[in-house]
C-alpha atoms as a PDB file:
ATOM      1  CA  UNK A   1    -102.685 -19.976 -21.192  1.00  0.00           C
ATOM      2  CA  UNK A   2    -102.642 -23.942 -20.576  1.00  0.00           C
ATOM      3  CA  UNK A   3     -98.773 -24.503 -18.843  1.00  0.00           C
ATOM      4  CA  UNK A   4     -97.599 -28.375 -19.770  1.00  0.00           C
ATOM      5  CA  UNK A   5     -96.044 -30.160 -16.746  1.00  0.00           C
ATOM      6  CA  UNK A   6     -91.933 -30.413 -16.579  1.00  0.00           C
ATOM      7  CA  UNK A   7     -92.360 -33.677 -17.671  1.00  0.00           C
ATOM      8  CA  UNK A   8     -94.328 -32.793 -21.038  1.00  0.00           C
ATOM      9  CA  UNK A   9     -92.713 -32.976 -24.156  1.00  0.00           C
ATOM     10  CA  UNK A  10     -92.575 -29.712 -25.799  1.00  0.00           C
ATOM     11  CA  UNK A  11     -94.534 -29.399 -28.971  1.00  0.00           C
ATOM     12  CA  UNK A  12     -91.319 -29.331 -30.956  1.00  0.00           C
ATOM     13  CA  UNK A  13     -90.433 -32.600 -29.885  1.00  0.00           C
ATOM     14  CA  UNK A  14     -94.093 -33.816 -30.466  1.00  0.00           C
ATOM     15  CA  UNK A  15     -93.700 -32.236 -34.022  1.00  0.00           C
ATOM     16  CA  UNK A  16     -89.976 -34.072 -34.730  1.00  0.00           C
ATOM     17  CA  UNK A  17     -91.245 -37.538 -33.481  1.00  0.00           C
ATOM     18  CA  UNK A  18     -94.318 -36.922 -35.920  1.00  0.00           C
ATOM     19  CA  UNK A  19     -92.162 -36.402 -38.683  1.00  0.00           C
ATOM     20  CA  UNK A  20     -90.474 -39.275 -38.041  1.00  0.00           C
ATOM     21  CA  UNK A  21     -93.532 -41.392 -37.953  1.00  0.00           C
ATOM     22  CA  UNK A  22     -94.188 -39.996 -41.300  1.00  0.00           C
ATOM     23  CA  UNK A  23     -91.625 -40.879 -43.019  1.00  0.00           C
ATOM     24  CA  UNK A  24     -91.286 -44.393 -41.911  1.00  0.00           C
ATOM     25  CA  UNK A  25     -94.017 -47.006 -43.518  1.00  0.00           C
ATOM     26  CA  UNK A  26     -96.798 -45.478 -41.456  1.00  0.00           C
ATOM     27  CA  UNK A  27     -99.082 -43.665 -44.505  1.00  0.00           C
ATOM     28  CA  UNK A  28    -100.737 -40.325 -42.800  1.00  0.00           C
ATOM     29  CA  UNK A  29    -104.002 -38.946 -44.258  1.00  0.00           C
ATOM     30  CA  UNK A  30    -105.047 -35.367 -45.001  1.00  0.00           C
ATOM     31  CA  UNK A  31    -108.543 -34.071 -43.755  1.00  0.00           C
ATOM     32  CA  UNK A  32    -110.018 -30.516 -44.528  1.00  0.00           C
ATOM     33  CA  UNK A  33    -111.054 -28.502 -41.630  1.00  0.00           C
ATOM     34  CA  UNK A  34    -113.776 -25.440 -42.368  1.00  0.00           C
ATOM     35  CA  UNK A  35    -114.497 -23.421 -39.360  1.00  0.00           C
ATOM     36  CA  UNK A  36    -117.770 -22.006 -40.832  1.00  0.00           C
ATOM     37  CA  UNK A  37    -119.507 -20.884 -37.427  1.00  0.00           C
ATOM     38  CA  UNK A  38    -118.916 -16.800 -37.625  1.00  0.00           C
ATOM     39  CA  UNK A  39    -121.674 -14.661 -38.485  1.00  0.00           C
ATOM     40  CA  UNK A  40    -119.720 -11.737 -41.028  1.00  0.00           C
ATOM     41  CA  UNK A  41    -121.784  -9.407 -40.051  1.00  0.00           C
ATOM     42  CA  UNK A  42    -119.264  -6.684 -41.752  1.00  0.00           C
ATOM     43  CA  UNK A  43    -120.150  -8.128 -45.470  1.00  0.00           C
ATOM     44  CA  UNK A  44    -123.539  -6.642 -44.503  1.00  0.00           C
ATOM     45  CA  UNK A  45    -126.048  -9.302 -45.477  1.00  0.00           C
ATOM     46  CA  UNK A  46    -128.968 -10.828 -44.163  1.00  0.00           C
ATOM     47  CA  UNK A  47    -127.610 -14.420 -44.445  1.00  0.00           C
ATOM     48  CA  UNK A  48    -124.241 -14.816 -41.975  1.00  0.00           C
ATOM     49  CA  UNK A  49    -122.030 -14.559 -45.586  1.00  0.00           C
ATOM     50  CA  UNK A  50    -120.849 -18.040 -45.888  1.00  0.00           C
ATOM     51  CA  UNK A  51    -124.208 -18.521 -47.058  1.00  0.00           C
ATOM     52  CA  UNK A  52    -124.878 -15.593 -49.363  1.00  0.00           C
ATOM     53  CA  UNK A  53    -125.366 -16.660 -53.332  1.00  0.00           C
ATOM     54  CA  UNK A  54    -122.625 -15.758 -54.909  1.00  0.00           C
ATOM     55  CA  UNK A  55    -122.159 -17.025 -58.543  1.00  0.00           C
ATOM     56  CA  UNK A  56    -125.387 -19.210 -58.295  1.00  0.00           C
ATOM     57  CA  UNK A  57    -124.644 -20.974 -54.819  1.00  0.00           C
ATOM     58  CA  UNK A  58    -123.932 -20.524 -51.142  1.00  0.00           C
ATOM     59  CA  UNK A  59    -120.140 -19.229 -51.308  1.00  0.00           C
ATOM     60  CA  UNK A  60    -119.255 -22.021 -48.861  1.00  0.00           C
ATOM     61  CA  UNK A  61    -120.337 -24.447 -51.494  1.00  0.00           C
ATOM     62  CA  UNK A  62    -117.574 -23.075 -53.856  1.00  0.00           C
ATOM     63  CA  UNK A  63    -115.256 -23.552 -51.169  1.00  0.00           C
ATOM     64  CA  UNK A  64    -116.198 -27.483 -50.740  1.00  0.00           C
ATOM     65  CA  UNK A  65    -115.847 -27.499 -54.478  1.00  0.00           C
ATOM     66  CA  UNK A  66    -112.065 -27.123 -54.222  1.00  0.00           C
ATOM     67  CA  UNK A  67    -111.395 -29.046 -51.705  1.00  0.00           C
ATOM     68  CA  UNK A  68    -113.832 -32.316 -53.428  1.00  0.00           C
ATOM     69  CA  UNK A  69    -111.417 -31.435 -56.342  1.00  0.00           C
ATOM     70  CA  UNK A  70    -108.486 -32.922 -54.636  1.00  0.00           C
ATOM     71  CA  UNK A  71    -108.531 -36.621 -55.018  1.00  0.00           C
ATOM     72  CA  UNK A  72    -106.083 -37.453 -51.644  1.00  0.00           C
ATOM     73  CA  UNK A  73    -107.717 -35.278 -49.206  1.00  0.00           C
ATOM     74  CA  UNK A  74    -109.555 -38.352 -46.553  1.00  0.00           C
ATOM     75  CA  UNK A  75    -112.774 -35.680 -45.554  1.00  0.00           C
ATOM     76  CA  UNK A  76    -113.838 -32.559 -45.450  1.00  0.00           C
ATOM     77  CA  UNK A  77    -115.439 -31.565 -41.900  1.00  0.00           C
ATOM     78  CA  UNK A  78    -117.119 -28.127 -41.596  1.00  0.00           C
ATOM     79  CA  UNK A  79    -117.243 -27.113 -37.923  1.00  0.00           C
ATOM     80  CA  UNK A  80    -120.949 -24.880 -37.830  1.00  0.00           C
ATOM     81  CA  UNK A  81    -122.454 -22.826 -34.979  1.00  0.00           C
ATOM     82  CA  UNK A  82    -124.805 -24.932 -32.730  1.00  0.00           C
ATOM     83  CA  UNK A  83    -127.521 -22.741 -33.806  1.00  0.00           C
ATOM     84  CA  UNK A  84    -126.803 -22.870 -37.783  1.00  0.00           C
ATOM     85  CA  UNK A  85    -130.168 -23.059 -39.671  1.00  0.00           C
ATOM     86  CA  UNK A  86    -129.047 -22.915 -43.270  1.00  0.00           C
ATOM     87  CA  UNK A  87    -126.018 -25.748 -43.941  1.00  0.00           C
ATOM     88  CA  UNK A  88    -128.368 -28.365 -43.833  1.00  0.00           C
ATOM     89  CA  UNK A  89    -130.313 -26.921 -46.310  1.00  0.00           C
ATOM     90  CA  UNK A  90    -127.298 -26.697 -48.404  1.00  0.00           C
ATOM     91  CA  UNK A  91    -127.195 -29.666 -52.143  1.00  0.00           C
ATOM     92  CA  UNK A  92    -124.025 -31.501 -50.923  1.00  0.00           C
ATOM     93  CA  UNK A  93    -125.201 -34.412 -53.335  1.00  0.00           C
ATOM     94  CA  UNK A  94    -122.257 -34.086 -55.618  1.00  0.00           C
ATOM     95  CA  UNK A  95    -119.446 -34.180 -52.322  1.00  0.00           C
ATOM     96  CA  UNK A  96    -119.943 -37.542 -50.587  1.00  0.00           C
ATOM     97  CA  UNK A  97    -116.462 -37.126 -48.569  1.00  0.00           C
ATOM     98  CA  UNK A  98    -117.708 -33.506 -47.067  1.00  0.00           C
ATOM     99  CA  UNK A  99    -120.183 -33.636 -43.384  1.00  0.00           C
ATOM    100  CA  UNK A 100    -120.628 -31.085 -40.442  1.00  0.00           C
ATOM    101  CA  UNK A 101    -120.681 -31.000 -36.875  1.00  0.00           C
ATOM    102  CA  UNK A 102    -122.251 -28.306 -34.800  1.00  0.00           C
ATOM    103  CA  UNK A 103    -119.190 -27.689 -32.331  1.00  0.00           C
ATOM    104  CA  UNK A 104    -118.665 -24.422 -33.007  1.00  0.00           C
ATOM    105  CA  UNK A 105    -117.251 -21.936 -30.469  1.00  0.00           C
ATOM    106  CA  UNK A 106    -117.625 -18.178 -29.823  1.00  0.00           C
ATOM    107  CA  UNK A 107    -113.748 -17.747 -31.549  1.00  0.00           C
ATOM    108  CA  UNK A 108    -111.947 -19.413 -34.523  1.00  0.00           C
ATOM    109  CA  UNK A 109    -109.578 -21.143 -32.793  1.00  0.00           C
ATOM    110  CA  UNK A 110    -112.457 -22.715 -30.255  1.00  0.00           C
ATOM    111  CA  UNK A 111    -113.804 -24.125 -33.377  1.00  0.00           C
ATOM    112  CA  UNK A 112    -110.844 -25.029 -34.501  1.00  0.00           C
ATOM    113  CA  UNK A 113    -110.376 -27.189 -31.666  1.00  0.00           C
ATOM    114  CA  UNK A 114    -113.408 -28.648 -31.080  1.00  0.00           C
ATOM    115  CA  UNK A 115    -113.262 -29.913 -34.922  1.00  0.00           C
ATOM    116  CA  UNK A 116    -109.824 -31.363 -34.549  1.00  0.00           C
ATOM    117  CA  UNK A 117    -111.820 -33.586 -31.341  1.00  0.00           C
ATOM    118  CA  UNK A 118    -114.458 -34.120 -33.811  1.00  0.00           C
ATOM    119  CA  UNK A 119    -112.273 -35.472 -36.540  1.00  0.00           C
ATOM    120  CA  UNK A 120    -110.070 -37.903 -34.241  1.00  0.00           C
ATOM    121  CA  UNK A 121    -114.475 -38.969 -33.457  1.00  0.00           C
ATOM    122  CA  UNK A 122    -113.930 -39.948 -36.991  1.00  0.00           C
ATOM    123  CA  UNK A 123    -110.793 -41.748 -36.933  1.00  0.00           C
ATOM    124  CA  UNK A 124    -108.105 -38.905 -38.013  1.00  0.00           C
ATOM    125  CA  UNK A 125    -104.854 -39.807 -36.089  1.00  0.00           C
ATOM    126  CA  UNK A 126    -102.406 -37.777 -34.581  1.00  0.00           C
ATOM    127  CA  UNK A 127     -99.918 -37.670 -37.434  1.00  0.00           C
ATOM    128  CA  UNK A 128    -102.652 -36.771 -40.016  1.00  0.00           C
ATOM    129  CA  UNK A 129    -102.624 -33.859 -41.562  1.00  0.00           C
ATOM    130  CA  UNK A 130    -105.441 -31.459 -41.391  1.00  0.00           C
ATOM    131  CA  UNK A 131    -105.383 -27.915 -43.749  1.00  0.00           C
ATOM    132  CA  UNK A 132    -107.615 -25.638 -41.864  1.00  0.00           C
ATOM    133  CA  UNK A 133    -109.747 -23.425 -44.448  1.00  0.00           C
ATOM    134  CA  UNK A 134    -111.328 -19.658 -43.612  1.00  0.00           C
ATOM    135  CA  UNK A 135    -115.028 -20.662 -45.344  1.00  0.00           C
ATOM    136  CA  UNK A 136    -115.264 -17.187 -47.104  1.00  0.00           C
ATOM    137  CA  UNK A 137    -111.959 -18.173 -49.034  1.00  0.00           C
ATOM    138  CA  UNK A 138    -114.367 -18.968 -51.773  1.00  0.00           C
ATOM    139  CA  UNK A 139    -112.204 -18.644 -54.382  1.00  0.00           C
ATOM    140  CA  UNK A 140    -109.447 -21.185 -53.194  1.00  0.00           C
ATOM    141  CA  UNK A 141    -108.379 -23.493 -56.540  1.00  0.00           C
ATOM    142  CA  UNK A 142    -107.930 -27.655 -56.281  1.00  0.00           C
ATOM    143  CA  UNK A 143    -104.662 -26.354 -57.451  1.00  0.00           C
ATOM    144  CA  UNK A 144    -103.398 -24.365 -54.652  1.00  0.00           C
ATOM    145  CA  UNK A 145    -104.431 -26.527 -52.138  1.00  0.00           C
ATOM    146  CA  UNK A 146    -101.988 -29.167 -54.108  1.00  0.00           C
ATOM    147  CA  UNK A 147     -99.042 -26.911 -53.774  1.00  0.00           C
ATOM    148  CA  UNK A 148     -99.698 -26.131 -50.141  1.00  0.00           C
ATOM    149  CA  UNK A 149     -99.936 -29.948 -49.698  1.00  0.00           C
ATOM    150  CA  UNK A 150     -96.742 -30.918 -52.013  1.00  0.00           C
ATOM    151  CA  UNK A 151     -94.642 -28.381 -50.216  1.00  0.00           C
ATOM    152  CA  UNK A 152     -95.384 -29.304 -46.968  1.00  0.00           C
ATOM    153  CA  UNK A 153     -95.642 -33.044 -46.537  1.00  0.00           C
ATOM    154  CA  UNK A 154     -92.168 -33.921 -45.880  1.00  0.00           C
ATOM    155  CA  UNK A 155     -91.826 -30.713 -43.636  1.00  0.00           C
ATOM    156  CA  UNK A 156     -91.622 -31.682 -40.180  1.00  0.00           C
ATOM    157  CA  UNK A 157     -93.922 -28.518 -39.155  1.00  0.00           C
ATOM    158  CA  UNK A 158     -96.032 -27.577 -42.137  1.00  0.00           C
ATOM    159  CA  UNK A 159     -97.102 -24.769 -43.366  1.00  0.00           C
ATOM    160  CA  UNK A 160     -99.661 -22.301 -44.538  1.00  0.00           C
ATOM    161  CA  UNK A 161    -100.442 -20.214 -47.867  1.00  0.00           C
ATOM    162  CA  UNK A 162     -99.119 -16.827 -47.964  1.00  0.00           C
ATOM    163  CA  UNK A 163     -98.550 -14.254 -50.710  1.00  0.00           C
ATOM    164  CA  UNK A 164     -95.277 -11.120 -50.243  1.00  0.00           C
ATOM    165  CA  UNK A 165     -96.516  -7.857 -49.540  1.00  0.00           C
ATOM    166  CA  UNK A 166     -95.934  -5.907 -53.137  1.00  0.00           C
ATOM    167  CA  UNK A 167     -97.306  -2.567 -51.519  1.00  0.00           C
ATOM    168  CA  UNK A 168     -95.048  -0.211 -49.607  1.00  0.00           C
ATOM    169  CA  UNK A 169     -95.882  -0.433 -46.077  1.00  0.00           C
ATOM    170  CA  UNK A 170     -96.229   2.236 -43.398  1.00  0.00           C
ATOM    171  CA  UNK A 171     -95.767   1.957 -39.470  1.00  0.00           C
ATOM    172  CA  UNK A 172     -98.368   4.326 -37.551  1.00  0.00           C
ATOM    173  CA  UNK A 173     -97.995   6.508 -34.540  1.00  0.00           C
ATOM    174  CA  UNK A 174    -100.923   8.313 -33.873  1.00  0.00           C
ATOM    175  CA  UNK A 175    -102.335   8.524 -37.152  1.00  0.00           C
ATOM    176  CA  UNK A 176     -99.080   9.733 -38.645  1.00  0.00           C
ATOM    177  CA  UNK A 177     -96.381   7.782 -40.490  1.00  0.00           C
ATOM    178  CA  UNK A 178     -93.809   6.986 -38.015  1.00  0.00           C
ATOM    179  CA  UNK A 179     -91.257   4.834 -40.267  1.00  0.00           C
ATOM    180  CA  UNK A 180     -91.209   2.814 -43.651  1.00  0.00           C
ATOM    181  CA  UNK A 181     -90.638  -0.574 -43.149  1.00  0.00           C
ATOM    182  CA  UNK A 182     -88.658  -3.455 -45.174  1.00  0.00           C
ATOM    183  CA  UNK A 183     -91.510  -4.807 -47.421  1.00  0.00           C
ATOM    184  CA  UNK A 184     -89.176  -7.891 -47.867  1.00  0.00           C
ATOM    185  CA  UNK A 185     -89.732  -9.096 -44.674  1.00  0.00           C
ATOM    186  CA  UNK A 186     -93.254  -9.339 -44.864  1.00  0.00           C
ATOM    187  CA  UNK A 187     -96.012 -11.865 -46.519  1.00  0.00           C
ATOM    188  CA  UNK A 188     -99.671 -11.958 -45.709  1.00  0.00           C
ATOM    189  CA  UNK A 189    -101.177 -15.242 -44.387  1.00  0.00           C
ATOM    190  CA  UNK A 190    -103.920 -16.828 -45.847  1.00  0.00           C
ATOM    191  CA  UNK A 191    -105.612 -20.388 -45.970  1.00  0.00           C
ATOM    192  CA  UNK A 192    -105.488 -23.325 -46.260  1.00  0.00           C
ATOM    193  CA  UNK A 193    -102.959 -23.484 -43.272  1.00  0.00           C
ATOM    194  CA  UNK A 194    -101.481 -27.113 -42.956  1.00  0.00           C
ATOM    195  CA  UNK A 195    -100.260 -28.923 -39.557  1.00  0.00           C
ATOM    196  CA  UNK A 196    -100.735 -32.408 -37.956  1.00  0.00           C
ATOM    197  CA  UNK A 197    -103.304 -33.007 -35.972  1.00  0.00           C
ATOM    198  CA  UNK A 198    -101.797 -33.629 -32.578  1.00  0.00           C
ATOM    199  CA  UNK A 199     -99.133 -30.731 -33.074  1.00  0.00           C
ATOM    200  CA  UNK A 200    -102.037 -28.333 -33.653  1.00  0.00           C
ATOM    201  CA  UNK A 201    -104.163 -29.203 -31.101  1.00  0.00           C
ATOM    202  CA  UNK A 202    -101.465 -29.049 -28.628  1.00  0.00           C
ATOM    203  CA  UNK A 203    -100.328 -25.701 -29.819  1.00  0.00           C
ATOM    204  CA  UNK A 204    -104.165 -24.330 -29.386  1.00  0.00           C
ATOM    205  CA  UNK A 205    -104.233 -25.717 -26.469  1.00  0.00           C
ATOM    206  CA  UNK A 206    -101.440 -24.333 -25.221  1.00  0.00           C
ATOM    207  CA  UNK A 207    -102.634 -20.644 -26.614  1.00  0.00           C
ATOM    208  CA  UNK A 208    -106.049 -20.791 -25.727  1.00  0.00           C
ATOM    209  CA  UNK A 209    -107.873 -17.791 -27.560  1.00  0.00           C
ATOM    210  CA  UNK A 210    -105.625 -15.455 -28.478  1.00  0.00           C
ATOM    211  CA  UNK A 211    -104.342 -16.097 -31.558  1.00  0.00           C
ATOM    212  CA  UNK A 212    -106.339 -15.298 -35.049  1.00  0.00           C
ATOM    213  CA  UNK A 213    -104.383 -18.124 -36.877  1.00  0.00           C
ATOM    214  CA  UNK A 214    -103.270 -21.433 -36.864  1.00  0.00           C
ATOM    215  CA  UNK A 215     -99.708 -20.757 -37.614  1.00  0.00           C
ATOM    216  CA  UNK A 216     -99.593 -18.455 -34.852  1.00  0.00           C
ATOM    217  CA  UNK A 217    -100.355 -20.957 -32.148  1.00  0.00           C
ATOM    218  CA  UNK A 218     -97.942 -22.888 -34.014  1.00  0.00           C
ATOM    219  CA  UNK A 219     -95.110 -19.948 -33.889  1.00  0.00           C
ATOM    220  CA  UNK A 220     -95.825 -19.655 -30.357  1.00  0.00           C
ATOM    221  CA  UNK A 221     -94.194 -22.742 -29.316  1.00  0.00           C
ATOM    222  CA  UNK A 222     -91.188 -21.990 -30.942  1.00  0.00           C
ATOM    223  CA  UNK A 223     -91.768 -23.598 -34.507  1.00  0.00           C
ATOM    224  CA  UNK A 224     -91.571 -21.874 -37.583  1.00  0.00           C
ATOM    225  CA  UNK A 225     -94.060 -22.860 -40.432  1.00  0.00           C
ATOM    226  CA  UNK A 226     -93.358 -22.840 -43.806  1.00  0.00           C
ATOM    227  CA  UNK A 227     -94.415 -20.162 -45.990  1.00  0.00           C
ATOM    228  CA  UNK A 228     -95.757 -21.734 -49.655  1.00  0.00           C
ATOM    229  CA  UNK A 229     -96.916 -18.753 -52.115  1.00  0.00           C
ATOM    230  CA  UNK A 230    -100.754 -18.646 -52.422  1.00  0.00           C
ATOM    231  CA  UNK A 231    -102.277 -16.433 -55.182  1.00  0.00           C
ATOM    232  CA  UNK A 232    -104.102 -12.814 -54.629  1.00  0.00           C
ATOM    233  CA  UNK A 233    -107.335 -14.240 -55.977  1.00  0.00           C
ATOM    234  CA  UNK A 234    -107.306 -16.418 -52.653  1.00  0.00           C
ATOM    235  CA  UNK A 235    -108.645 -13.518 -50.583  1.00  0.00           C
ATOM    236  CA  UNK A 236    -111.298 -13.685 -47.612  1.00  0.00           C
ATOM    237  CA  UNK A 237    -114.995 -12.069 -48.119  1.00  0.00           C
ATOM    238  CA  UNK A 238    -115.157  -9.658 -45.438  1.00  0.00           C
ATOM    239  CA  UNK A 239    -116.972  -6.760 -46.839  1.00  0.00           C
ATOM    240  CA  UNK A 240    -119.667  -6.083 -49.585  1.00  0.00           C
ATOM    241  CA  UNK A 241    -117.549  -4.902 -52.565  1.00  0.00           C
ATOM    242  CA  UNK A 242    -115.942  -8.672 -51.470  1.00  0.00           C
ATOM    243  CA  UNK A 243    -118.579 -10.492 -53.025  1.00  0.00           C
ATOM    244  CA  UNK A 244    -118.990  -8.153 -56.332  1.00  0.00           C
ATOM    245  CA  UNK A 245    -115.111  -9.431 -56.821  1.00  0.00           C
ATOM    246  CA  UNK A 246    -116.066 -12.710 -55.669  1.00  0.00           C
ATOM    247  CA  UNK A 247    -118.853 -13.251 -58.193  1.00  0.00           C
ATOM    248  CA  UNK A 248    -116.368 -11.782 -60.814  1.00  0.00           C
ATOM    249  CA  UNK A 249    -113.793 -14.228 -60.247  1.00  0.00           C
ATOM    250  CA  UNK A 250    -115.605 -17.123 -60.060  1.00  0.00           C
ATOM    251  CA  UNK A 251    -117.800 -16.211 -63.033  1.00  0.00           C
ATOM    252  CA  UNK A 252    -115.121 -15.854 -65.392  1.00  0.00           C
ATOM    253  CA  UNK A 253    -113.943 -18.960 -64.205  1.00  0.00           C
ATOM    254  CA  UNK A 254    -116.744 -20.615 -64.955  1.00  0.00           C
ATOM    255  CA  UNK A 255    -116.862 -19.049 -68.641  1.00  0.00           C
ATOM    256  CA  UNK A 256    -113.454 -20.390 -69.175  1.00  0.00           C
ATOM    257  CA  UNK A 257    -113.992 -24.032 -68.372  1.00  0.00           C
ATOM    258  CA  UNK A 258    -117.175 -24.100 -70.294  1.00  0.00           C
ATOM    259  CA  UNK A 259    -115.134 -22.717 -73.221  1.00  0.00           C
ATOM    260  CA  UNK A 260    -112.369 -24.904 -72.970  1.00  0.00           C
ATOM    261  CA  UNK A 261    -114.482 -28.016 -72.952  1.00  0.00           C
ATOM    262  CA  UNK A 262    -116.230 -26.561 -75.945  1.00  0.00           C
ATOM    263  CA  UNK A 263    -113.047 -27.020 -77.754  1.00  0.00           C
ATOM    264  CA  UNK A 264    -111.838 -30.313 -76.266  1.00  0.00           C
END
């Protein structure tokens, strides 16, 4: 883990004196962050799976979709693995505010933080917000990244979408239930995830590898992000049946907007 000097401010205090920035006359942007450099091996495909068809394109396409859909987000930077041979191969004709850089790292939050350098490259600035998106959250809606945004852009931390845990939940010991545990207490994260710039990076920094998320780097330094309910649709493809849901999902989707325009 990276120690800051005595002499450091703490991340808190970098995330209060953001938050005062913000809400003076000084206008912060919002950039997208995709870490698309893993190569889901468990979804069992040939392609790595942010590249499998699903619903007639690459499922990473339907998660740039969502994100062009939102008129105030600045760019939309997908982080890829140095050795990625199929995003450039990828019709990005129809999202002129979406490129990629091929900084990725051997964990998320390396490419996490190597995109963050990458976007300051391309004039983010340390108050500007950036949501961080998983790449196989295909099914993420123009409409839930505005609530994550409208909840959290007078927060002075930010947040990330989560939905409540509606099953009851189990603790294990040795493959036996040990104890039954307040569901109440419990949500499960998902993405987009929403922090500024220079508060994140700091807090990855300050982490190195060991976190899965980027609200836990941020929880590590003492700072508690704020939870904005996300939808169950919003899931991650991790495994085959993923994508038969996936395709589902996105098909019916697609039969409803074609229907409703048939009747505008």
């Amino acid at each position: 883990m990276t120690q800051t000097s005595p002499d450091s401010p703490s991340i808190a205090a970098i995330a209060t004196a953001a938050h005062a920035t913000s809400t003076s006359s000084v206008p912060c942007r919002i950039w997208a962050l995709i870490p698309c450099a893993g190569l889901g091996t468990r979804a069992g495909s040939a392609l790595p799976k942010q590249y499998h068809p699903v619903a007639g394109r690459a499922l990473v396409l339907h998660t740039l979709a969502a994100f062009a859909g939102v008129p105030r987000m600045a760019h939309s930077l997908v982080v890829l693995a140095p050795t990625d041979a199929w995003f450039a191969g990828l019709d990005l004709s129809s999202m002129p505010d979406c490129s990629s850089v091929a900084c990725g790292a051997a964990t998320r939050a390396g490419s996490v933080a190597r995109g963050l350098q990458a976007l300051r490259a391309r004039g983010a600035l340390e108050n500007d917000w950036v949501l961080v998106h998983d790449a196989a959250r295909c099914l993420v809606t123009p409409a839930l990244i505005d609530r994550l945004i409208d909840a959290c852009a007078g927060d002075a931390v930010g947040g990330l979408l989560a939905i409540p845990v509606s099953d009851t939940v189990k603790r294990a010991s040795a493959g036996r239930v040990a104890d039954t545990v307040d569901r109440s207490l419990y949500w499960l994260a998902q993405t987009p995830q929403m922090f500024r710039l220079g508060v994140l990076e700091s807090a990855l920094l300050a982490v190195a590898d060991s976190v899965t998320d980027e609200a836990s780097a941020i929880e590590a330094q003492g700072l508690a992000p704020r939870l904005v309910e996300g939808d169950r649709s919003n899931f991650k493809v991790t495994v085959a049946q993923d994508f038969i849901m996936a395709e589902a999902i996105l098909t019916a989707r697609k039969l409803a907007a074609n229907k409703k325009v048939l009747h505008e």
